[in-house]
Protein backbone atom coordinates (compact mmCIF):
# COMPACT_ATOMS: atom_id res chain seq x y z
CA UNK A 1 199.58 34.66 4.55
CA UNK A 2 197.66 31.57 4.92
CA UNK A 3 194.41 30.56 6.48
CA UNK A 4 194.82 29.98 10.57
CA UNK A 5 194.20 26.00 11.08
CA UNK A 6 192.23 25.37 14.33
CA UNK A 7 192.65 22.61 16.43
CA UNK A 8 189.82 20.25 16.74
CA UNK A 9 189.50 18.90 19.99
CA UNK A 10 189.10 20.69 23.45
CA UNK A 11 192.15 20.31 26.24
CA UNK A 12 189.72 18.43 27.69
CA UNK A 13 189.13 15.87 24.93
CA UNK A 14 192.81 15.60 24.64
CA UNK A 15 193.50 14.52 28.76
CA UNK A 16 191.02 12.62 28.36
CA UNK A 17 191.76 10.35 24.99
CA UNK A 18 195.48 11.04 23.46
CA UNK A 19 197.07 7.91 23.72
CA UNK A 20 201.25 7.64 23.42
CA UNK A 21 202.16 7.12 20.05
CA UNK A 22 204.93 4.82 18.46
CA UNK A 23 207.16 5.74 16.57
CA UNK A 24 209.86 4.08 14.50
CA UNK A 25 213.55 5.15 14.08
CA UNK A 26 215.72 2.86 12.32
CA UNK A 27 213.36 0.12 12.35
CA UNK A 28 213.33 0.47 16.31
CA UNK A 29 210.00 1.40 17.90
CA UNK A 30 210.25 4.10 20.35
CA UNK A 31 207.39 5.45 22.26
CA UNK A 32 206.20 9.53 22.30
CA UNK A 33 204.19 10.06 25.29
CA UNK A 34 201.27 12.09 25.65
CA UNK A 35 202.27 15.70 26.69
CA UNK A 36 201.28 19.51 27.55
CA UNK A 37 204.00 22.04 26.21
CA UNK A 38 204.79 25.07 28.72
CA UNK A 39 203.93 26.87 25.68
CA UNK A 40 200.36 25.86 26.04
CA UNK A 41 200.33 23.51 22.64
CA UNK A 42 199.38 20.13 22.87
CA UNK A 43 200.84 16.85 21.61
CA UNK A 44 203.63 14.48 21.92
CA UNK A 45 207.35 14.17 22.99
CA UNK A 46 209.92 11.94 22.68
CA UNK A 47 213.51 12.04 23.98
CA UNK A 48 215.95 9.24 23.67
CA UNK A 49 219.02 7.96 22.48
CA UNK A 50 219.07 5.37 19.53
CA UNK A 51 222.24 3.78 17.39
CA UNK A 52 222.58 4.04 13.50
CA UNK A 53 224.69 2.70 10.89
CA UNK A 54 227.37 5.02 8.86
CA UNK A 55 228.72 2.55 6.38
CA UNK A 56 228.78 -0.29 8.67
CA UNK A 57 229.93 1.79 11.77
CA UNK A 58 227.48 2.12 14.18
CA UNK A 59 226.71 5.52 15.84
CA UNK A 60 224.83 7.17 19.08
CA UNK A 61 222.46 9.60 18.25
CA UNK A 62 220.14 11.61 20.29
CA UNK A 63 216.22 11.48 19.91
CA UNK A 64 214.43 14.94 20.41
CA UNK A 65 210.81 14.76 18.48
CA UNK A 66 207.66 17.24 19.59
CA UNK A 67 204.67 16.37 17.92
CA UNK A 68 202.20 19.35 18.39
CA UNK A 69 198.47 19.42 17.45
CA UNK A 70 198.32 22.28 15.26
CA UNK A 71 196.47 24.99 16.94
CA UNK A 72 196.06 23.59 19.86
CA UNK A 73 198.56 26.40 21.34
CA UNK A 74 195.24 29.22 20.87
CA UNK A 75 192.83 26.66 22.72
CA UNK A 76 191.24 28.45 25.76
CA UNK A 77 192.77 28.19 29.59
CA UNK A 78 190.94 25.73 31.19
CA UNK A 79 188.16 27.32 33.17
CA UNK A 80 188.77 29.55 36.29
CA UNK A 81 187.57 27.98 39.60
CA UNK A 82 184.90 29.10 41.71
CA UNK A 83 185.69 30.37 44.99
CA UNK A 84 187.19 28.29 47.43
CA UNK A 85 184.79 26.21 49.91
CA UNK A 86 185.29 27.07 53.23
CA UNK A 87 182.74 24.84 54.47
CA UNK A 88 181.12 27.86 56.44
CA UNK A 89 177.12 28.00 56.48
C-alpha cells in the first residue's frame, strides 16, 4: 500500500479562501462551487446539464463532478464549544 497523502490546509483555511472553480466541458465554462461533503472531505461540486455533439447530432448530458482535496476527509472536527452563556453572574 501506498504512503497516506495529507491535506494541507485546515477547514478553516479552506472557509475561509477556496474560491469556485471553472471548469470547461465542451468548450463551455461551467462553474464548481466551493463545498463541504457529508462525508467530511472538502472540495468542489458541480451538477448540471450540458449538450454535445455525436456526429453532428447534438445530445443532453448530465454534469456530476466532485472535486475533493485529498485528505481533507481525516482533517479534525472543528473545535467543540464552550459551554453555553447564560449571562448569569
Amino acid at each position: 500500500m501506498g504512503k497516506k497523502t495529507s491535506c494541507q490546509v485546515t477547514r478553516e483555511q479552506f472557509r475561509k479562501g477556496a474560491k469556485a472553480v471553472t471548469v470547461v466541458i465542451n468548450g463551455i465554462p461551467q462553474i464548481a462551487e466551493v463545498k463541504e461533503f457529508a462525508t467530511g472531505s472538502l472540495g468542489w461540486y458541480l451538477n448540471g446539464k450540458t449538450m454535445i455533439e455525436i456526429d453532428g447530432t447534438p445530445v443532453s448530458v448530465q454534469i456530476g463532478l466532485n472535486l475533493t482535496i485529498v485528505g481533507s476527509k481525516d482533517l479534525p472536527a472543528d473545535a467543540a464549544q464552550g459551554p453555553a452563556q447564560t449571562g448569569e453572574a
